[in-house]
Structures are given as structure tokens and as C-alpha cells.
N, C-alpha and C. Protein backbone atom coordinates (compact mmCIF):
# COMPACT_ATOMS: atom_id res chain seq x y z
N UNK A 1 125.57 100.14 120.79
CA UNK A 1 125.09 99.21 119.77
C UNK A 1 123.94 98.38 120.31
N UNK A 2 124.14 97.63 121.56
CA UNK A 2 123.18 97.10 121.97
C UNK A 2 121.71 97.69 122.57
N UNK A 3 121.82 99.59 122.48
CA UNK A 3 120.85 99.83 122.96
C UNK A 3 119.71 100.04 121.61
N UNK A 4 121.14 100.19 120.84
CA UNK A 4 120.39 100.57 119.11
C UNK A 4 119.27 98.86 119.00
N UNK A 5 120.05 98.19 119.08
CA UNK A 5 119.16 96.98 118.73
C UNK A 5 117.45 97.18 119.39
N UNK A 6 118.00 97.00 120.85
CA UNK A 6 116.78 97.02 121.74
C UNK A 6 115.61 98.03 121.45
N UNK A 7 115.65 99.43 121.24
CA UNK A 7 115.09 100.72 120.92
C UNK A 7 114.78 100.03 119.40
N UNK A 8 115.48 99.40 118.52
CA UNK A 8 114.99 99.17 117.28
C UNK A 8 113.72 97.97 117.44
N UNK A 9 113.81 96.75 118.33
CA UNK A 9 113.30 95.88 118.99
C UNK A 9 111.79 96.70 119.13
N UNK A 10 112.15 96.83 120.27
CA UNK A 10 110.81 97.49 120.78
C UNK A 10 110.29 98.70 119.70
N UNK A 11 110.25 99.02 118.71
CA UNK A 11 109.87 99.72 118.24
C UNK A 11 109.28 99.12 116.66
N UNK A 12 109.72 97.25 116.75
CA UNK A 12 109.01 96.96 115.57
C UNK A 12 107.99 96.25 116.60
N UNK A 13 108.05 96.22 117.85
CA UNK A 13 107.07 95.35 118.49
C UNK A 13 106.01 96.07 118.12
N UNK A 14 105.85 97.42 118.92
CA UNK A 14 104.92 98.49 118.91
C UNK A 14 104.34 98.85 117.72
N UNK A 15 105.12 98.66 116.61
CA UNK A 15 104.56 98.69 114.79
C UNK A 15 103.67 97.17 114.62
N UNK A 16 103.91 96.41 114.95
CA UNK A 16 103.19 95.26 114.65
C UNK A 16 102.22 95.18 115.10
N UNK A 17 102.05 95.70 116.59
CA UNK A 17 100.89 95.76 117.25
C UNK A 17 99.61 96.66 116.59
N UNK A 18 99.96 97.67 115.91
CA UNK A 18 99.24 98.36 115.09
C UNK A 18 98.59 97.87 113.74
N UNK A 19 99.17 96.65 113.57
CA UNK A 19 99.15 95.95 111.77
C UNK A 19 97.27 95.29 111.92
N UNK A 20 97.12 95.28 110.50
CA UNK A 20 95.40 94.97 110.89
C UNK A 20 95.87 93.59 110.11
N UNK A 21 96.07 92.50 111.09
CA UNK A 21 95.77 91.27 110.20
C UNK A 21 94.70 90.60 109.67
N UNK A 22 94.58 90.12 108.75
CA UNK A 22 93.40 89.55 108.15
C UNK A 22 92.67 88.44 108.82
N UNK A 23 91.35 88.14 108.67
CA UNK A 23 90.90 86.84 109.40
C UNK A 23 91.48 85.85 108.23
N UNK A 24 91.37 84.69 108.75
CA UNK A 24 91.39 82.67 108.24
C UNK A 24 90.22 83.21 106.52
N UNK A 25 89.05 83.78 106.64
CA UNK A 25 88.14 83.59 105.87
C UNK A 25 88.94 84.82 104.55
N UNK A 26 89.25 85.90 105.23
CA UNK A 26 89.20 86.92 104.09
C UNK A 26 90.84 86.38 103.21
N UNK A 27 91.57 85.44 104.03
CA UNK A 27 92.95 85.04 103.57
C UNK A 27 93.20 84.26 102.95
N UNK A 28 91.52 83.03 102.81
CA UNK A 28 91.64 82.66 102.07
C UNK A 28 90.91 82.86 100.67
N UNK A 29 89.81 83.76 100.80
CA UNK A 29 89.31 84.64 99.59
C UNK A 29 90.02 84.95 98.81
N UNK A 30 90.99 85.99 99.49
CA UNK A 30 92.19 86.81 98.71
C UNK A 30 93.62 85.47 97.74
N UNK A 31 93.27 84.47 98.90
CA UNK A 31 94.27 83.60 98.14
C UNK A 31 93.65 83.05 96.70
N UNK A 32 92.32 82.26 96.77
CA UNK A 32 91.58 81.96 95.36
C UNK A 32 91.73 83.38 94.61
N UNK A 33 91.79 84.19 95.02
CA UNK A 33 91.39 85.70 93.77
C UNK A 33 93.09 85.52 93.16
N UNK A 34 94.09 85.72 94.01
CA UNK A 34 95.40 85.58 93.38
C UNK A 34 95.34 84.14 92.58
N UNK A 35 94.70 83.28 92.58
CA UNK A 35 95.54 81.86 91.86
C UNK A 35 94.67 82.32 90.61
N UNK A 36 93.33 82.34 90.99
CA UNK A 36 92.40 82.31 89.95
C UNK A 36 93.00 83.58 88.71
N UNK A 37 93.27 84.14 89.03
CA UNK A 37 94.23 85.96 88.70
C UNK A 37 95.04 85.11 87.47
N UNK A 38 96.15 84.52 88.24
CA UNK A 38 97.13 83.73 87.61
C UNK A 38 96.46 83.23 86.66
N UNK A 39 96.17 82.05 87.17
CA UNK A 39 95.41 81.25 85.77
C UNK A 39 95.18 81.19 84.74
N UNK A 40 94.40 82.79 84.71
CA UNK A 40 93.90 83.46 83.47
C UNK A 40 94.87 84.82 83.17
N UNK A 41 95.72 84.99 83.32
CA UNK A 41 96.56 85.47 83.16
C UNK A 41 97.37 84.62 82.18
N UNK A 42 98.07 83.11 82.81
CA UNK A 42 98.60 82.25 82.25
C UNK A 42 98.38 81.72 80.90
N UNK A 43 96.60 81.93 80.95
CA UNK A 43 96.04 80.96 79.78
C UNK A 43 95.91 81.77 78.31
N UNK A 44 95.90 83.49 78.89
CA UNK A 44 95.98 84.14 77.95
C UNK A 44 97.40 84.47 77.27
N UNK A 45 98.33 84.59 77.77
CA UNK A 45 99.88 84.60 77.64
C UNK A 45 99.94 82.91 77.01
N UNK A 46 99.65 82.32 77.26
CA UNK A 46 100.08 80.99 76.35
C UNK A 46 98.89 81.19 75.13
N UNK A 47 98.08 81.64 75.14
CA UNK A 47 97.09 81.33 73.71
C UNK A 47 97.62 82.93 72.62
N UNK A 48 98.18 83.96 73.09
CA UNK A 48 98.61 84.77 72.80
C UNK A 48 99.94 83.93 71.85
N UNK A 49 100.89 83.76 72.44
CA UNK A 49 102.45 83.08 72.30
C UNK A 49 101.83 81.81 71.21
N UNK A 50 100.64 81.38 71.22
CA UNK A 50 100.75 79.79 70.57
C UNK A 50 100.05 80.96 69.03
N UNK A 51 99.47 82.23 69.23
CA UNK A 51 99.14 82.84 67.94
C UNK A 51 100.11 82.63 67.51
N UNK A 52 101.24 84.37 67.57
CA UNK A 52 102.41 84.54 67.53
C UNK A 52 103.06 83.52 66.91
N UNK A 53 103.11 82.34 67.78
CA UNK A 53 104.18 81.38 66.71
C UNK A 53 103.26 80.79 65.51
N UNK A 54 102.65 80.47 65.80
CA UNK A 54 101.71 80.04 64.49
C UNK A 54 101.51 81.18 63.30
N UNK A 55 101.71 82.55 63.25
CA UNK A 55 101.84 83.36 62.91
C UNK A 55 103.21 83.12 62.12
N UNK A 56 104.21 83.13 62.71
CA UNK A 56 105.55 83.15 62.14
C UNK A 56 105.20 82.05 61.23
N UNK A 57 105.32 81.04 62.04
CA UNK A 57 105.37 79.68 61.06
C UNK A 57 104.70 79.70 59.34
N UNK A 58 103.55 80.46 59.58
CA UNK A 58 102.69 80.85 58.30
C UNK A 58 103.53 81.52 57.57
N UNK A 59 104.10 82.88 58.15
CA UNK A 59 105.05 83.69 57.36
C UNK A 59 106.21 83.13 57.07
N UNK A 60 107.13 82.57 58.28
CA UNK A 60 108.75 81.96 57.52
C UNK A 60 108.43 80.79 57.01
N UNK A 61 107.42 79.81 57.34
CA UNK A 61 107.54 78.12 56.61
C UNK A 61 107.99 77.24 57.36
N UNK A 62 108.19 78.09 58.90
CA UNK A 62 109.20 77.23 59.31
C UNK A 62 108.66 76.01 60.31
């Protein structure tokens, strides 16, 4: 059991060492592209949903 660990150990070391991490600059690029993403994602899903109900409301009265 304990050799399973170790052999598992050393073998995510050796995987990590391979990983291409990103620089400070491109991490935070990628972070504005995800919020900004959201955003407008968000703004269209709420102006969509505020049709929709305004829609009903016209049709039931309600």
C-alpha cells in the first residue's frame, strides 16, 4: 500500500513537471475574457427573461 502511494507520488510529481503554466499577464487576460464572457452572457439571459415575462403578462393580464 505504501509503495502504491509513493509510485503514485512520484508519478504526479513527474506529470506536473510537464504542465505548461501560464504567465501573471496571459492569467490575467484570460481572467477579464471569462468575467467579461459572463457579463454579457448575464445581461442577455436577464433582458431575454424580462421579454418572456412581459410577454406573459400581455397574454394572461397578470
Amino acid at each position: 500500500m505504501i509503495t502504491n502511494i509513493k509510485k503514485f507520488t512520484a508519478e504526479v510529481r513527474a506529470e506536473m513537471k510537464k504542465v505548461s503554466w501560464p504567465s501573471r499577464e496571459q492569467l490575467k487576460e484570460s481572467t477579464y475574457v471569462v468575467i467579461g464572457v459572463s457579463l454579457v452572457i448575464t445581461a442577455l439571459v436577464a433582458a431575454m427573461d424580462s421579454i418572456v415575462s412581459f410577454g406573459i403578462d400581455s397574454i394572461f393580464g397578470l
